[in-house]
Protein backbone atom coordinates (compact mmCIF):
# COMPACT_ATOMS: atom_id res chain seq x y z
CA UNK A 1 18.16 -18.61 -56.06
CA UNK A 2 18.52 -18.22 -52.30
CA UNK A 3 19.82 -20.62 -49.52
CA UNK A 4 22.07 -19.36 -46.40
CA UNK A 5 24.84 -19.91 -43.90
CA UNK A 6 24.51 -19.48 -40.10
CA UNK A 7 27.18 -18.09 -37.32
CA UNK A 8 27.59 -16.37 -34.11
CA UNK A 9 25.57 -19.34 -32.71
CA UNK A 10 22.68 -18.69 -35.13
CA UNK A 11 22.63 -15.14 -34.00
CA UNK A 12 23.30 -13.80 -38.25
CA UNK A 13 21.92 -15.69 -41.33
CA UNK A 14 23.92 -15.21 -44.77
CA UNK A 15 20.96 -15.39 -47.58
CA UNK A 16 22.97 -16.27 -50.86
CA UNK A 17 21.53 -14.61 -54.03
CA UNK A 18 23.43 -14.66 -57.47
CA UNK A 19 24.24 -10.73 -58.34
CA UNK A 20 27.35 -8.59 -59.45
CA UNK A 21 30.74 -9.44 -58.56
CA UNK A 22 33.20 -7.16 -56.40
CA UNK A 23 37.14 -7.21 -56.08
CA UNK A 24 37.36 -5.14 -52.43
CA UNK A 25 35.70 -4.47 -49.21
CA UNK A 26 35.38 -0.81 -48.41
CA UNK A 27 34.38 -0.08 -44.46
CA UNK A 28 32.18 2.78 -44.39
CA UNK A 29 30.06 3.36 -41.01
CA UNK A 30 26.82 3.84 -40.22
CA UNK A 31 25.29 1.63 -43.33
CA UNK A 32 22.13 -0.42 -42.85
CA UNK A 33 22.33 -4.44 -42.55
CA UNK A 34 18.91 -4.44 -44.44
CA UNK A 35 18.20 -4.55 -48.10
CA UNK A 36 16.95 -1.56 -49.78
CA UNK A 37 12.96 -1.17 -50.05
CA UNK A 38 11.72 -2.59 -53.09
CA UNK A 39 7.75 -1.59 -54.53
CA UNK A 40 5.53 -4.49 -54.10
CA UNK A 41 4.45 -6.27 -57.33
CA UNK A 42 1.21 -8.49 -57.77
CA UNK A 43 1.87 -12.21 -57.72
CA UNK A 44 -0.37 -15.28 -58.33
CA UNK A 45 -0.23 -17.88 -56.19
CA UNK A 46 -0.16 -21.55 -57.31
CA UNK A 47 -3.56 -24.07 -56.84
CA UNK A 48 -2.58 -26.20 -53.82
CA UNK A 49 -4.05 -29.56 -54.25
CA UNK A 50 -6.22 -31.09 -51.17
CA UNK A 51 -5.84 -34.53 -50.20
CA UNK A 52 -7.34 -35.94 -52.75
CA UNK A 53 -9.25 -35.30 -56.26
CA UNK A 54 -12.76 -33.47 -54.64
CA UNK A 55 -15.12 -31.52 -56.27
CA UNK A 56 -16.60 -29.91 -53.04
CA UNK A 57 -14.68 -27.39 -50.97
CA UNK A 58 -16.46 -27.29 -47.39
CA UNK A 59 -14.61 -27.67 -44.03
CA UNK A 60 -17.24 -30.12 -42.72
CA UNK A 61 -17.09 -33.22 -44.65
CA UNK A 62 -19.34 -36.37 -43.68
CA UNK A 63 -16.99 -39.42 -43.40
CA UNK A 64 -17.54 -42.97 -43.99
CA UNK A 65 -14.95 -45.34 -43.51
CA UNK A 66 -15.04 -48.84 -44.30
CA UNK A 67 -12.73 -51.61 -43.72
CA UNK A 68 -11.47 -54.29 -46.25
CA UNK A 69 -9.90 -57.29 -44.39
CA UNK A 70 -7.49 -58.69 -47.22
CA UNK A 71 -6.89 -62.52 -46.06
CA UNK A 72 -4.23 -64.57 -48.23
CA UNK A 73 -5.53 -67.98 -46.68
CA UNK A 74 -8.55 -69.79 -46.70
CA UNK A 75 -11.76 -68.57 -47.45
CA UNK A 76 -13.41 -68.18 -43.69
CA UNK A 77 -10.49 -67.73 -41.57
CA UNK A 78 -11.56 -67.69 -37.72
CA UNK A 79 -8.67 -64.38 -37.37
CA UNK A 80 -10.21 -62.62 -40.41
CA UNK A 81 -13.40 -63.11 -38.28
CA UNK A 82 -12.19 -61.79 -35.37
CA UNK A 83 -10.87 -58.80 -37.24
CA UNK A 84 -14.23 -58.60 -38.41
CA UNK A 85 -16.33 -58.57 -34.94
CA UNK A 86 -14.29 -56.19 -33.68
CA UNK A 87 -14.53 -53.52 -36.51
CA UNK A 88 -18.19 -54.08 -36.21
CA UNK A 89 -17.83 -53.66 -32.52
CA UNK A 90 -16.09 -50.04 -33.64
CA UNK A 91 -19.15 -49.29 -36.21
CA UNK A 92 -17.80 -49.87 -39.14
CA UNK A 93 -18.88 -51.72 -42.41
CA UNK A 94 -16.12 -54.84 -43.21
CA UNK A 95 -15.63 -56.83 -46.24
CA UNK A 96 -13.42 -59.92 -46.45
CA UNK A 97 -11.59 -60.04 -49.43
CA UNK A 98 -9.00 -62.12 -50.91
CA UNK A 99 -5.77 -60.72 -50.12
CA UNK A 100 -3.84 -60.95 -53.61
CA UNK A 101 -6.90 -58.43 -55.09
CA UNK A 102 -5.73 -55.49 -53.59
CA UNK A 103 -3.28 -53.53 -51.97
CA UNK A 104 -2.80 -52.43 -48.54
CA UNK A 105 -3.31 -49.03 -47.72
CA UNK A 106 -6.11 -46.07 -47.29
CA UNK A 107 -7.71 -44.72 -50.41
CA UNK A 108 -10.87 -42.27 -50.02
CA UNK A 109 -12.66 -40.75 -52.98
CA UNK A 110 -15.40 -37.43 -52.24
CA UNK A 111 -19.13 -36.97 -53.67
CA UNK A 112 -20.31 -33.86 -53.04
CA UNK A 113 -20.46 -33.36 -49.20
CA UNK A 114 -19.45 -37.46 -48.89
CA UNK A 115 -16.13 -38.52 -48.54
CA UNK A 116 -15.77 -42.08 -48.75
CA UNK A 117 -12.30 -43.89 -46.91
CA UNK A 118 -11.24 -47.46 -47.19
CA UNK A 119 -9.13 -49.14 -45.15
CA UNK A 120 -7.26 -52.19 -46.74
CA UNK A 121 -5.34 -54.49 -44.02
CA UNK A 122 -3.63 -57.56 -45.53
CA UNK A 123 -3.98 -60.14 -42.76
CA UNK A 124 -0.84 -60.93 -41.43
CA UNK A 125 0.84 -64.18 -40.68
CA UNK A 126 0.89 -62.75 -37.20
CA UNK A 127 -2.81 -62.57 -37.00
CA UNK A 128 -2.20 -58.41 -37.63
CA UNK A 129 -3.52 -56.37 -39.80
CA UNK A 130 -0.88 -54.15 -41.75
CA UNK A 131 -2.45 -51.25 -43.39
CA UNK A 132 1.04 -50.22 -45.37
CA UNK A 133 2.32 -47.24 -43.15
CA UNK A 134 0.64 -48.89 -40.23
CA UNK A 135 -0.19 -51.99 -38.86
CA UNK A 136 -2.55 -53.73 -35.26
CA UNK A 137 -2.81 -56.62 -33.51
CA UNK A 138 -6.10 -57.57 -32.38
CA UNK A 139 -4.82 -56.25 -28.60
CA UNK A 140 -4.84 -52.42 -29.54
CA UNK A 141 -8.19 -51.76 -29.75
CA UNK A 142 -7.97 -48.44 -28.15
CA UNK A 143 -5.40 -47.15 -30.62
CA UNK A 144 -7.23 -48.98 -33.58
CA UNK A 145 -10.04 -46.56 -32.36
CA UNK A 146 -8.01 -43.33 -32.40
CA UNK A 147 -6.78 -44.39 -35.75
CA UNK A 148 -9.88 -44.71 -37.57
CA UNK A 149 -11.10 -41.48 -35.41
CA UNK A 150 -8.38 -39.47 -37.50
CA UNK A 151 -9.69 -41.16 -40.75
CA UNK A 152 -13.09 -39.71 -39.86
CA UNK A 153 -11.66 -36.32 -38.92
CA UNK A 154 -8.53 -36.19 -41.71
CA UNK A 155 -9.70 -38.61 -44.13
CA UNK A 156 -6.95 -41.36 -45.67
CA UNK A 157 -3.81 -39.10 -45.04
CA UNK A 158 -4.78 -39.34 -41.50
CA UNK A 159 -3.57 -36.51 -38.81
CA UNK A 160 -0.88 -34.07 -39.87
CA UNK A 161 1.08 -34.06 -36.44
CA UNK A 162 4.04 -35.61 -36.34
CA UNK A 163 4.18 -36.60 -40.13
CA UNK A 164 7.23 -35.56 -42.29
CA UNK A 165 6.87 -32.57 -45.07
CA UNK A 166 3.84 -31.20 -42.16
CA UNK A 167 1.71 -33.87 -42.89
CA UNK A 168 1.35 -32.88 -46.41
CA UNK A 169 1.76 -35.69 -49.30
CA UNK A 170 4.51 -34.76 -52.06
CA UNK A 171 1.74 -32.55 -54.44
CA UNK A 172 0.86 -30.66 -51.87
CA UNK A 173 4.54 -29.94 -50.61
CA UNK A 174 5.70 -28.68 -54.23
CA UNK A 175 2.77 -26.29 -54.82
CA UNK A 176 3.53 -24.86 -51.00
CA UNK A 177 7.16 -24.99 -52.02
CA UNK A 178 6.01 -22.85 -55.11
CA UNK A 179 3.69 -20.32 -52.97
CA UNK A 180 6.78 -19.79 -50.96
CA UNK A 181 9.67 -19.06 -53.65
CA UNK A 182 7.22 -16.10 -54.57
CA UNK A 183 7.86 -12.88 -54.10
CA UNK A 184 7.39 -11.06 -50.86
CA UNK A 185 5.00 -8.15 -52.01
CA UNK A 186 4.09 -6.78 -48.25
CA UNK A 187 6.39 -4.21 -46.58
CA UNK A 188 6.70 -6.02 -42.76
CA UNK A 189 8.95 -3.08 -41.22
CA UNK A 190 6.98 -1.17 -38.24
CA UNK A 191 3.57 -3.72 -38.17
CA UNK A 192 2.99 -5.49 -35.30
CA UNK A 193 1.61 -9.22 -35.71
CA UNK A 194 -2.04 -8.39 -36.06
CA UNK A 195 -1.53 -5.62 -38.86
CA UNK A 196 0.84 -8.19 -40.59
CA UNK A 197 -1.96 -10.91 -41.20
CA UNK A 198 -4.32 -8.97 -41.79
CA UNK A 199 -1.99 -6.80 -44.76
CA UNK A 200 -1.29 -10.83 -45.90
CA UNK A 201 -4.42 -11.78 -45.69
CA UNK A 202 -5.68 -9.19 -48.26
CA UNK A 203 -4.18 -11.69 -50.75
CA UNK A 204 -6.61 -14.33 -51.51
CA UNK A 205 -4.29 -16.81 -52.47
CA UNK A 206 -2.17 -16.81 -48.62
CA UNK A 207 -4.68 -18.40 -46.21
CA UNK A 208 -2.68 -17.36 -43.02
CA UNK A 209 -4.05 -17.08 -39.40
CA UNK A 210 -2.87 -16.60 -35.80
CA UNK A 211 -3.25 -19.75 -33.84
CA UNK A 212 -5.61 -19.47 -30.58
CA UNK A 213 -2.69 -19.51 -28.57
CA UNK A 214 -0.62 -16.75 -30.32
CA UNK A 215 -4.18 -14.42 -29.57
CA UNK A 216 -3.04 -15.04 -25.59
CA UNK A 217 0.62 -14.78 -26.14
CA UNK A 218 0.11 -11.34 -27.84
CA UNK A 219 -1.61 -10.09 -24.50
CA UNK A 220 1.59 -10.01 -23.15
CA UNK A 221 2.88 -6.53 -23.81
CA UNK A 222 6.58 -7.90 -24.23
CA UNK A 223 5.35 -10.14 -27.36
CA UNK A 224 3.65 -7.26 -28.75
CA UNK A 225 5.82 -4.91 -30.73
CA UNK A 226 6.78 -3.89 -34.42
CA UNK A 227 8.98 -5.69 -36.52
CA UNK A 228 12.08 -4.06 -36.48
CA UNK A 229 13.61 -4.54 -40.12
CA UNK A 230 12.85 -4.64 -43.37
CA UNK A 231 13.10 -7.89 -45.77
CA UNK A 232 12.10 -6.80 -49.08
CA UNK A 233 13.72 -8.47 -51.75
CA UNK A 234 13.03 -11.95 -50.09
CA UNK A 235 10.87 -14.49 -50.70
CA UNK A 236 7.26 -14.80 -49.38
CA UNK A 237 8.70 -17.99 -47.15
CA UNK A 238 12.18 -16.53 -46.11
CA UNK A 239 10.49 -13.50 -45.65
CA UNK A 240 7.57 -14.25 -43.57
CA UNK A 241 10.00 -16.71 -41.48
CA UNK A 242 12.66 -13.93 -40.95
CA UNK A 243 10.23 -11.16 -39.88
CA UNK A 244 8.22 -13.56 -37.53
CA UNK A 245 11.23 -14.86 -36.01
CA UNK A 246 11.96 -10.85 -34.63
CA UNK A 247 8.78 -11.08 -32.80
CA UNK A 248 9.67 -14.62 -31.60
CA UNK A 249 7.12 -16.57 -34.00
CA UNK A 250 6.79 -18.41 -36.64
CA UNK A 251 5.35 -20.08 -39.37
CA UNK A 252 3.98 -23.55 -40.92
CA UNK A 253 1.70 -24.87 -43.39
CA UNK A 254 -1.30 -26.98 -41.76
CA UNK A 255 -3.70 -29.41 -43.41
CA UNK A 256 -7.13 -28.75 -42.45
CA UNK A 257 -9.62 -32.01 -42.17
CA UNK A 258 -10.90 -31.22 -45.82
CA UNK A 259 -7.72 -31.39 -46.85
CA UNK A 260 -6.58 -27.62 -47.69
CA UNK A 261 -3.79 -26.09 -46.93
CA UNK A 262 -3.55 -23.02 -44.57
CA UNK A 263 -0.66 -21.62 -42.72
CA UNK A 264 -0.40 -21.08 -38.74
CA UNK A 265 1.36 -18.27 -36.85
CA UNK A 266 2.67 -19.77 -33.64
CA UNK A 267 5.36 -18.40 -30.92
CA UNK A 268 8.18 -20.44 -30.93
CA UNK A 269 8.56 -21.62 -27.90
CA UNK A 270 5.46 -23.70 -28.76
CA UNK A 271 6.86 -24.64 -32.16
CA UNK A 272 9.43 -27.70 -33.38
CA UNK A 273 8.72 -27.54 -36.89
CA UNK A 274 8.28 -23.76 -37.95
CA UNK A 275 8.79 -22.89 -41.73
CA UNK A 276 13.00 -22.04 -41.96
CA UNK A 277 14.30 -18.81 -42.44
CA UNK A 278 16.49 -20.75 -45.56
CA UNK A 279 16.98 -24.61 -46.99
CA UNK A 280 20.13 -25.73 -47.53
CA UNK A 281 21.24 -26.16 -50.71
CA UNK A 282 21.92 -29.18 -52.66
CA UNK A 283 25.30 -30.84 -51.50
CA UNK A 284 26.22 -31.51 -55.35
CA UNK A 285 26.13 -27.37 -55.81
CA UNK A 286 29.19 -25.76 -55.61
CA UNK A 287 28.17 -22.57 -53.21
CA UNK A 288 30.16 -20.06 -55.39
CA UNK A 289 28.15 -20.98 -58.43
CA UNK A 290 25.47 -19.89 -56.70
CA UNK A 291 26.41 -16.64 -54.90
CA UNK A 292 29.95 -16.45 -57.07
CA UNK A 293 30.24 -12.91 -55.18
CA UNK A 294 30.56 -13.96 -52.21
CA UNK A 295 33.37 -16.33 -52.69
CA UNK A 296 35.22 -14.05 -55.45
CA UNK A 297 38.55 -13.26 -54.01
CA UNK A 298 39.98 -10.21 -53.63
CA UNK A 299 42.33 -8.17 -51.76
CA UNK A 300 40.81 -7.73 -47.77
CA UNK A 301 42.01 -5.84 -45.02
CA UNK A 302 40.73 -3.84 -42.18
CA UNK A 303 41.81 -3.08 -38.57
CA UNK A 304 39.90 -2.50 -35.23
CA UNK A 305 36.30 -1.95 -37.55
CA UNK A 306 33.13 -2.11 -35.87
CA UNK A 307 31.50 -5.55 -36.62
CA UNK A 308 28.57 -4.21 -38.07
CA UNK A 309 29.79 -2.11 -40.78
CA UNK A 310 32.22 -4.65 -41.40
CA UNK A 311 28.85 -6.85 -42.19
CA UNK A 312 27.11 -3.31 -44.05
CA UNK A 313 30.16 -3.10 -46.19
CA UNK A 314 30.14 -6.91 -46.91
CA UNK A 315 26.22 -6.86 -47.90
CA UNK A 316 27.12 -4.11 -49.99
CA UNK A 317 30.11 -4.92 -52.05
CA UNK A 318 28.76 -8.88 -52.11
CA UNK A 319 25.34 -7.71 -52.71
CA UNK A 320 24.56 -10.61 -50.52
CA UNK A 321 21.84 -9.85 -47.33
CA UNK A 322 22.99 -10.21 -43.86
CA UNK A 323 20.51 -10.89 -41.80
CA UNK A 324 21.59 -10.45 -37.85
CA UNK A 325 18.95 -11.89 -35.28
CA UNK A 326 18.77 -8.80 -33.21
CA UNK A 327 16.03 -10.92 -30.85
CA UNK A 328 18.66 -13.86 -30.02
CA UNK A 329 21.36 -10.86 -29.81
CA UNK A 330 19.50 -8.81 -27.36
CA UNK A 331 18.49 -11.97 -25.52
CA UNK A 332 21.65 -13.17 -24.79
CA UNK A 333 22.81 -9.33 -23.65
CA UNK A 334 24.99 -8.80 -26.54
CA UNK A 335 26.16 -5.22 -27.56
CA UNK A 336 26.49 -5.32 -31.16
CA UNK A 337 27.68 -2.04 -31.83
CA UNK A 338 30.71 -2.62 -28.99
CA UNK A 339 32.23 -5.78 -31.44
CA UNK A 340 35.49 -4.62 -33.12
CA UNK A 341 36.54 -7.02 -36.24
CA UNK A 342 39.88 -6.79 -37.75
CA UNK A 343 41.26 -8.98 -40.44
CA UNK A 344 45.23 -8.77 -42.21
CA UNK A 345 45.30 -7.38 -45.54
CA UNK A 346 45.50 -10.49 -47.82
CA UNK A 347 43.64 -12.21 -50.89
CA UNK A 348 40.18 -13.65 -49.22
CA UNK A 349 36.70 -14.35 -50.05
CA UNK A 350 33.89 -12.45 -48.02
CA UNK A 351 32.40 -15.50 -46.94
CA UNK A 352 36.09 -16.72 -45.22
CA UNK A 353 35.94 -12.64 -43.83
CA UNK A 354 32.60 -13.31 -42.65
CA UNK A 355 33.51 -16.63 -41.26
CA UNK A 356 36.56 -14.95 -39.55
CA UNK A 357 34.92 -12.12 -37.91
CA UNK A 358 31.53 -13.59 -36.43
């Protein structure tokens, strides 16, 4: 199990694993802040569900939507009408229905190259439609328009942008959850960007691509380097995120109109919601039962050490990766090698050292 801390102003990432335990830190210089290489090993990667049950695969599905007014009241009511004319108006087939049958919402089933999506609006007291995550008035024709133009495009889970979990529904975040706790079984140290997907890509079961805009930013020389560490030992997701974020980029998982699932290399500068480097863990467990390690305590001292074997000897004797964000560090002018660290020789854990020092 992995999570992390950050410090230094998100300049070094902590990635908590559960391994041996170790009574004292021993500064030795000159040690490497990344994790040994490990061989690859073959993984399979889990069946990510598409929007809905399908039994056809192609990018370019024909969609039909079709609107169900759902009216509580009479039978003929003159704003179920109106409702009515102006769906027509949009090109779209309406039914009337009586509102206690069915419940709001967008449903869509696929035949073969078909896919089929209803629209259910209970009529409101209001006069507006309410859809159940959304709801119109008979005023906002325009974005009633763009709405149903995502139905056509996206089908019932509508556009991914600006929906939580990426715009993916709860099945389809677990299985990417799943891909992502796998192991990381390509060796990122040295590869620039383009050698990186196309090593990933190799594996059928990782549908990753560079976005059109990353294929411009990468025509900048200064964008367009090797990664500089090594992350083996991760998982595919923390991997991936922490490797892409040395070249400035990242990573997130996009819903195509036919409802797959692929993932996106962007810079991040053009990025809000990039795949993280770690999740938190669950407040109701106790960090030292899952990197117990790292908050054994033991007797710690040192005096005038250079920060970053202070961090090598931590990694090592916690057996806990340090990741330091040698992008942000550089950025910001920072010599690393010039920090000194010194702590009094008393009973501590290495993540209160850690704390301390950075």
């Amino acid at each position: 199990m992995r999570s992390h801390f950050c410090f230094l102003g998100g300049l070094l990432c902590l990635a908590m694993v559960s391994m041996a335990i170790a009574e004292e830190i021993v500064i030795k210089p000159k040690q490497s802040l990344n994790p040994p290489t490990a061989a690859p090993i073959p993984r399979p990667g889990p069946v990510i569900p598409k929007a809905s049950p399908a039994e056809s695969d192609k990018a370019g599905l024909d969609t039909i939507v079709q609107v169900d007014i759902l009216s509580p009241g009479i039978v003929g009511d003159p704003r179920a009408q109106s409702w009515g004319k102006l769906f027509e108006d949009l090109g779209l087939s309406v039914r009337i229905r009586n509102g206690r049958e069915v419940t709001p919402g967008v449903t869509e089933k696929v035949r073969g190259s078909l896919r089929f999506v209803t629209a259910a609006g209970l009529l409101e007291r209001n006069g507006k439609l309410n859809f159940g995550k959304t709801e119109f008035g008979l005023s906002d024709k325009e974005l009633l328009k763009q709405w149903i133009d995502e139905l056509k495009v996206y089908g019932a889970q509508g556009a991914p942008e600006g929906q939580v979990l990426w715009g993916m529904n709860q099945a389809q975040f677990e299985a990417v959850a799943k891909q992502m706790r796998l192991p990381l079984t390509v060796e990122v140290q040295n590869k620039s960007l383009e050698t990186l997907v196309k090593a990933l890509q190799d594996d059928s079961s990782l549908p990753i691509r560079l976005a059109p805009s990353t294929e411009v930013w990468l025509k900048d020389a200064a964008n367009n380097h090797p990664i500089s560490l090594s992350v083996s030992g991760f998982s595919l997701g923390t991997g991936l995120a922490i490797a892409l974020n040395d070249l400035g980029a990242g990573f997130r998982p996009v819903r195509t109109p036919a409802g797959q699932i692929e993932y996106q290399i962007l810079p991040l500068e053009q990025m809000t919601d990039p795949w993280p480097m770690g999740w938190e863990p669950e407040d109701k467990t106790p960090r030292d039962q899952i990197t117990p390690e790292l908050f054994k305590m033991g007797l710690v001292g040192f005096e005038e050490a250079p920060l970053v074997d202070v961090l090598a000897a931590i990694q090592t004797e916690s057996k806990t990766p340090i990741i330091v964000d040698h992008r942000k560090i550089q950025a910001r002018k920072i010599d690393l090698s010039q920090i000194m660290a010194s702590s009094p020789q008393k009973r501590s854990a290495w993540a209160l050292v850690v704390t301390k020092c950075v």
